[in-house]
Protein backbone atom coordinates (compact mmCIF):
# COMPACT_ATOMS: atom_id res chain seq x y z
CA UNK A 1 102.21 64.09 -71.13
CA UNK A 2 101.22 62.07 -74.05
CA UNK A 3 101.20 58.23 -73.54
CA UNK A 4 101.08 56.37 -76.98
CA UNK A 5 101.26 52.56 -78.22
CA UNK A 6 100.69 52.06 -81.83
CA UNK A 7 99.10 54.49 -84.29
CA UNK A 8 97.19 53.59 -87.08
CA UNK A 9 97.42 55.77 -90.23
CA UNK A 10 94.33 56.38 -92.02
CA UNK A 11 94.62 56.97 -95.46
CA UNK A 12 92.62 59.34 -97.88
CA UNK A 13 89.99 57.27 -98.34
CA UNK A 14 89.16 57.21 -94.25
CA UNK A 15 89.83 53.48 -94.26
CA UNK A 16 92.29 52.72 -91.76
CA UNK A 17 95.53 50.57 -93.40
CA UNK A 18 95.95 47.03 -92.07
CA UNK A 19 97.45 46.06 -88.59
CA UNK A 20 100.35 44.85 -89.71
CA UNK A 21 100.82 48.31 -91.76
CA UNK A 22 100.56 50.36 -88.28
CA UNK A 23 103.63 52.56 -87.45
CA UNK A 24 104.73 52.71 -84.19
CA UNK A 25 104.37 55.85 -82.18
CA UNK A 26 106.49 57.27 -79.28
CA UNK A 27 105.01 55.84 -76.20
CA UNK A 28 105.19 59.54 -73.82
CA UNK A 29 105.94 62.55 -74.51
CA UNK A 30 106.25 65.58 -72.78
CA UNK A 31 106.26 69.22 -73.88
CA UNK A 32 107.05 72.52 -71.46
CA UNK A 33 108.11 75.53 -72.28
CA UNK A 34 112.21 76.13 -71.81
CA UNK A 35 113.52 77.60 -69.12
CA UNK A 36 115.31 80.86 -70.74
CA UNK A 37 117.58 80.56 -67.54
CA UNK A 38 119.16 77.25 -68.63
CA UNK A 39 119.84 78.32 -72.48
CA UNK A 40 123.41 78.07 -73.68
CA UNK A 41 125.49 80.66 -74.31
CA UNK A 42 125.64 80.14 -77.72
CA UNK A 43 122.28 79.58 -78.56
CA UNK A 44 121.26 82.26 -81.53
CA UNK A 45 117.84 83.06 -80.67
CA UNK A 46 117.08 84.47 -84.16
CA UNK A 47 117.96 81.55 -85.32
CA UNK A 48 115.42 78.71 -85.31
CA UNK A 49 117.44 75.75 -85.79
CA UNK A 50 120.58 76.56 -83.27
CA UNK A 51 120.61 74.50 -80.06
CA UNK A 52 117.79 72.71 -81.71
CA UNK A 53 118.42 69.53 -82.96
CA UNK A 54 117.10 66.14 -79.92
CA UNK A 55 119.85 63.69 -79.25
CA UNK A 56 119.06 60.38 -78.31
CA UNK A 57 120.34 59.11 -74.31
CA UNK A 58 119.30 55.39 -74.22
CA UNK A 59 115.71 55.15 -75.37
CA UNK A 60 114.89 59.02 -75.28
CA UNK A 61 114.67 61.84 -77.86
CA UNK A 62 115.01 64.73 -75.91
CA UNK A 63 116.11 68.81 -76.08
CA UNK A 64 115.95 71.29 -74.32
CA UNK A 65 115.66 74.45 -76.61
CA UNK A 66 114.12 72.82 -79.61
CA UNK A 67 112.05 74.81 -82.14
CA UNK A 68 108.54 74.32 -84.19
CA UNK A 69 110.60 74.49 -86.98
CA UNK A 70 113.58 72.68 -86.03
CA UNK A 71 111.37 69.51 -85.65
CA UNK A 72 109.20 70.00 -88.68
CA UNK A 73 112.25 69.53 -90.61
CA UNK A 74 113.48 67.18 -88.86
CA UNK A 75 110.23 64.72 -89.15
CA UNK A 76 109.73 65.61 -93.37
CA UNK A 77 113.13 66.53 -94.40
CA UNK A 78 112.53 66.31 -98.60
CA UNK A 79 115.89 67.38 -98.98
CA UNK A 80 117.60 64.68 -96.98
CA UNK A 81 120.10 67.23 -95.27
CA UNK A 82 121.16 64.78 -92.33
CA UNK A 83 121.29 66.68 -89.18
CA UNK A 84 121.79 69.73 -90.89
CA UNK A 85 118.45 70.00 -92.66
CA UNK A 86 116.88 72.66 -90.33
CA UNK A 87 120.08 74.90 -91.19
CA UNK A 88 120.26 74.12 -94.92
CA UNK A 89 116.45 74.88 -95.37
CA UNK A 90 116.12 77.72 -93.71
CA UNK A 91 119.77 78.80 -95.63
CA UNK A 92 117.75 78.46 -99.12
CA UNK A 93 114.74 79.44 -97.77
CA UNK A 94 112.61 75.62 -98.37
CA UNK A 95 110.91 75.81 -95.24
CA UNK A 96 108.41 78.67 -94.49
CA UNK A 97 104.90 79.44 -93.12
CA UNK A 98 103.28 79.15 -90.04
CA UNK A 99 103.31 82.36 -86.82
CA UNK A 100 106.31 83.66 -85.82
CA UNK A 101 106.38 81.78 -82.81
CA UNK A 102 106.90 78.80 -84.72
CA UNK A 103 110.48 79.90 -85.03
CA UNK A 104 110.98 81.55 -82.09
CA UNK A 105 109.21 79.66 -79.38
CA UNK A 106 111.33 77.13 -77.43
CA UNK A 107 110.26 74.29 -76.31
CA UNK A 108 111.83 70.89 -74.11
CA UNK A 109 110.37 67.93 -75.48
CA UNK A 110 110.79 64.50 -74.43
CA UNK A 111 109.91 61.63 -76.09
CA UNK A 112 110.21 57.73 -75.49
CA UNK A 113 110.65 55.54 -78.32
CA UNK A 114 108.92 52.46 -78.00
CA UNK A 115 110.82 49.59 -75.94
CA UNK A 116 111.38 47.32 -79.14
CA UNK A 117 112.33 50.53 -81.35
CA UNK A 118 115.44 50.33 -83.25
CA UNK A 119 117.73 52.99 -81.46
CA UNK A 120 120.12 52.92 -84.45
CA UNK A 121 117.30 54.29 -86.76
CA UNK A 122 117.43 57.73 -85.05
CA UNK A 123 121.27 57.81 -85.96
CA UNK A 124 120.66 56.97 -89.39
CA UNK A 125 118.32 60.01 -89.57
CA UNK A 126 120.92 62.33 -88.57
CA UNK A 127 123.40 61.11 -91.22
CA UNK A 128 121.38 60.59 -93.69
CA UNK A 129 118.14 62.57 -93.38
CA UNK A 130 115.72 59.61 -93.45
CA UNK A 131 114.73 57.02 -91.33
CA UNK A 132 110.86 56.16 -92.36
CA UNK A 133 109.49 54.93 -88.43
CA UNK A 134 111.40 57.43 -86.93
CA UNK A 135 109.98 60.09 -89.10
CA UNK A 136 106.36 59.12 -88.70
CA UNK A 137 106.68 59.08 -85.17
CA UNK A 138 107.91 62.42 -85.48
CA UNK A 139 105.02 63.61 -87.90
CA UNK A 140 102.06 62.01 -85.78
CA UNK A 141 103.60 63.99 -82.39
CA UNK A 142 103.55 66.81 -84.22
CA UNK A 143 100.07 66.35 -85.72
CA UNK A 144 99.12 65.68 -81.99
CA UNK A 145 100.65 68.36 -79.89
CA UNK A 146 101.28 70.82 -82.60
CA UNK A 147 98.28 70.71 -84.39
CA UNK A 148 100.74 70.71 -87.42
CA UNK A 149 99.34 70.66 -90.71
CA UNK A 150 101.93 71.22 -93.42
CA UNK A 151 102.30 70.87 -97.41
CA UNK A 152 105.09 70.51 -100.03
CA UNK A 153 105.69 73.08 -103.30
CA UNK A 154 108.02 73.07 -105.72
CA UNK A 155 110.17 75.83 -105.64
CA UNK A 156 112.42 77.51 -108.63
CA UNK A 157 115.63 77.50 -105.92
CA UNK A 158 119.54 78.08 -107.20
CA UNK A 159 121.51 74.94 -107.12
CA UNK A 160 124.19 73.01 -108.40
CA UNK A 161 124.35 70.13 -110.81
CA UNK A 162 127.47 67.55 -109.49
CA UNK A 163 128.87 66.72 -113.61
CA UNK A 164 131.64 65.47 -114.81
CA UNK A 165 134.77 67.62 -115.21
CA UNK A 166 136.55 65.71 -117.71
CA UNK A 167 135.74 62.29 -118.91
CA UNK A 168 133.74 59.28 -116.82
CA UNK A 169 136.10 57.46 -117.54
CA UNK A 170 138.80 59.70 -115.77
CA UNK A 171 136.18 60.18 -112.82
CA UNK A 172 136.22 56.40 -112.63
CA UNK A 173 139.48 56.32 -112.37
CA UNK A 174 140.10 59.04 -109.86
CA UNK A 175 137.35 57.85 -107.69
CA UNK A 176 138.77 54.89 -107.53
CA UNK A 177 141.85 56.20 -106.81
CA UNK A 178 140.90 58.54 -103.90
CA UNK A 179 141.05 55.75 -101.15
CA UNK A 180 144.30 53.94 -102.74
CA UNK A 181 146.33 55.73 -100.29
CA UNK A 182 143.76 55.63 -96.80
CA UNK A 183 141.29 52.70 -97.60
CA UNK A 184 137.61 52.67 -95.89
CA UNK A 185 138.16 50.22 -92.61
CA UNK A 186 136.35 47.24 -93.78
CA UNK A 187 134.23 47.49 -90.61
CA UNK A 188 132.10 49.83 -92.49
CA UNK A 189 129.85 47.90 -94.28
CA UNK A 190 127.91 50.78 -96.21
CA UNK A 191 127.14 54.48 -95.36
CA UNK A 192 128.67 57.86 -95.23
CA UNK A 193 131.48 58.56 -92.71
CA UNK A 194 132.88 61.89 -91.42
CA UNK A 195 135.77 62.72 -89.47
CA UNK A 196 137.08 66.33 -88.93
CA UNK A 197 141.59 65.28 -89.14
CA UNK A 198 144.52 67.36 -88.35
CA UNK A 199 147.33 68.38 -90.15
CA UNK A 200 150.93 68.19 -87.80
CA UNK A 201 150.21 72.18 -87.93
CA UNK A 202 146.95 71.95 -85.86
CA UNK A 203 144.99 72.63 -89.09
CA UNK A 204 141.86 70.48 -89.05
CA UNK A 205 139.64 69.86 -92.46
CA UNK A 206 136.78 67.43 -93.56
CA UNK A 207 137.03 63.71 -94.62
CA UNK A 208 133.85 62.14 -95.81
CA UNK A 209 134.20 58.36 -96.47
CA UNK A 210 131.74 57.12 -98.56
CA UNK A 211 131.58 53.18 -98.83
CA UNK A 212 129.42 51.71 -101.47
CA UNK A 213 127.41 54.95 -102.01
CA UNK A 214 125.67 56.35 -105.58
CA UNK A 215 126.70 59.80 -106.61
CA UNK A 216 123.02 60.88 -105.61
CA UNK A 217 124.06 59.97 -102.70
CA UNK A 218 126.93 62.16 -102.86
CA UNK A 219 125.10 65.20 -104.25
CA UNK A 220 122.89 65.19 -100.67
CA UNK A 221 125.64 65.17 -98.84
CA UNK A 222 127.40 68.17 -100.84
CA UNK A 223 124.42 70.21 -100.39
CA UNK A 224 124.74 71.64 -96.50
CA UNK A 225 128.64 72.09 -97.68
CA UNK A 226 128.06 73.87 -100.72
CA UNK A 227 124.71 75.36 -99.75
CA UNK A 228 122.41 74.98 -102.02
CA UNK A 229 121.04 71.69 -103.18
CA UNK A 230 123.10 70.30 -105.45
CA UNK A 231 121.57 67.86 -108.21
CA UNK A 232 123.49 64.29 -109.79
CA UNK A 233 124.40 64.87 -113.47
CA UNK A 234 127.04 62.77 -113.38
CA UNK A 235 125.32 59.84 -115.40
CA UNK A 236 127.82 57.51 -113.39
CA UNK A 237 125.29 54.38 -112.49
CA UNK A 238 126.05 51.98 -109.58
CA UNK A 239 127.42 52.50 -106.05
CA UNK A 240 131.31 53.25 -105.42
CA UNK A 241 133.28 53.53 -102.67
CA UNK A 242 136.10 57.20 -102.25
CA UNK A 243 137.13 59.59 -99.93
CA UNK A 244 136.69 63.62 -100.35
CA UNK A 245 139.07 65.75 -98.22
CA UNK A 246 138.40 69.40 -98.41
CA UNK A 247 138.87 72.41 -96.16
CA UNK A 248 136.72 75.33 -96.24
CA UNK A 249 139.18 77.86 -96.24
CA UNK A 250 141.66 76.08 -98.48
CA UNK A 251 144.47 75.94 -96.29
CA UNK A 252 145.11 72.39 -94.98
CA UNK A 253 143.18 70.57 -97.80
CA UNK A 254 141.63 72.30 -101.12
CA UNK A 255 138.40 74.24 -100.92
CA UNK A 256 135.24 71.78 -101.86
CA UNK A 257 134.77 72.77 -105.67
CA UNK A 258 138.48 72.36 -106.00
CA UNK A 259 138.69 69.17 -103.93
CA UNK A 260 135.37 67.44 -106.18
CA UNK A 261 137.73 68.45 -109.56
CA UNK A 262 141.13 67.24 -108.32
CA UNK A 263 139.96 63.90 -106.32
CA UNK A 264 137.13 63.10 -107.99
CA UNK A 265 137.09 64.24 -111.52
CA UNK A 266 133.71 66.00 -110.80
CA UNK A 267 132.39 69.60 -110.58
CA UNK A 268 130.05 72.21 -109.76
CA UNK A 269 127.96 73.69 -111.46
CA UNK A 270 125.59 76.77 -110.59
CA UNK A 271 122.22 76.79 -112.17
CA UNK A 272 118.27 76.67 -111.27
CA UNK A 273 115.73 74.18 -110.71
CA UNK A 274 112.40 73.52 -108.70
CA UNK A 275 113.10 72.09 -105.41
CA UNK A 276 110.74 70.53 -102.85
CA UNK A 277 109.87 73.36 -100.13
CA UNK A 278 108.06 72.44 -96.77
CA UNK A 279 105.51 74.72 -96.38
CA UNK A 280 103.64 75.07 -92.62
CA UNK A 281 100.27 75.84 -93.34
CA UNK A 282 98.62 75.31 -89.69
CA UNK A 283 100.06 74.71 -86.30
CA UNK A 284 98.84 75.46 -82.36
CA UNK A 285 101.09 75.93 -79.74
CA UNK A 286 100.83 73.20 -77.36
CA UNK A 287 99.29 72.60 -74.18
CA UNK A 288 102.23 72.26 -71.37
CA UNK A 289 102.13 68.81 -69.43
């Protein structure tokens, strides 16, 4: 069990940053191998992200079945994939390296965050794949216990660019359009909101509300839908506020490529570009408290 205040990062040079610039680390942790008895029934062993993912009871991080992997792209997560980035980066193959333990290992980890820690931080991570403390903490446990040494690459990966289907000025229009009819509760200051509604037939499809977001933004959050990263070429500047409905199977609500066109005046497009990989280059199994 790993009992932790502050760390200080030390920097290239070997000079430690100033006080002030120290990052706050979790203060225990606690790492045993899982108990195969306890795993879910639908936990897909093969499959190094499922059942994976901590969740966050009062002050602690915790899971029961978590992976090497599953945390590694949780703590870097280039491709800010909320709390699908695990899934998405193993879907388009931008996480790699490392034994094959790494993915197959489970693991339950604990881990306190400190007692003045912001507990909404570890939220904002899941929705929108960053959170800065959170993911430091996150890096130096892994460093720690893991012996985790890792590295980024640019990869030539298929994607899609997000453009404009017709005019921006029609895109505009429809985006501002989209929440004419169900506007964003005002309680919502800023962020990205999803609910899963059903239709009176029991049907149930996506709504993503997205208050005072930039179409960056939006391109993230398309990517673990449509995936593959998908890439801003919109050219639309600022931050707007709309609502995308779509259904997978285009039955209750259009499929996404059709939904982006018709609500939003925006497309698709397939194409190829390098994308940030996460590459493991070291790691150690841990020693069990």
């Amino acid at each position: 069990m790993m009992r932790r205040g502050l760390l200080l990062l030390v920097v290239a040079t070997g000079f430690p940053l100033a006080a002030e610039q120290a990052v706050p680390a979790f203060e225990v942790v606690s790492i045993k191998p899982s108990n195969r008895d306890l795993f879910s029934p639908n936990l897909e062993e093969e499959d190094p992200c499922s059942q994976a993912l901590p969740r966050l009871t009062g002050r602690t991080l915790a899971n029961s079945t978590t992976t090497l992997y599953a945390l590694a792209a949780l703590a870097y997560n280039p491709w800010k994939q909320s709390a699908g980035g695990c899934a998405f980066a193993m879907r388009v193959d931008l996480i790699s390296g490392g034994p094959l333990w790494a993915k197959s290992d489970r693991y339950a980890v604990q881990m306190l965050l400190p007692e003045m820690a912001d507990l909404a931080a570890y939220e904002r991570l899941l929705v929108t794949g960053e959170s800065p403390d959170v993911q430091r903490m996150l890096q130096a446990m892994l460093a720690e216990r893991f012996k985790l040494k890792v590295r980024f690459e640019r990869k030539d990966t298929p994607v899609f660019l997000l453009t404009l289907s017709e005019t921006d000025a029609t895109a505009k229009r429809k985006i501002a359009e989209s929440t004419a009819s169900q506007p964003i509760p005002e309680r919502f200051s800023q962020g990205i909101f999803t609910s899963f509604p059903s239709t009176p037939d029991g049907r149930r499809f996506a709504s993503v509300a997205f208050k005072q977001q930039s179409m960056a933004r939006l391109a993230q959050r398309l990517g673990t839908a449509a995936q593959r990263p998908v890439l801003d070429e919109t050219g639309l500047r600022g931050d707007f506020n709309f609502i995308l409905e779509f259904d997978e199977a285009g039955v209750s609500r259009p499929t996404l490529f059709t939904a982006l066109r018709e609500q939003l005046g925006l497309r698709l497009q397939p194409s190829r570009a390098p994308i940030e990989a996460l590459v493991i280059d070291s790691v150690e199994r841990p020693t069990p408290d």
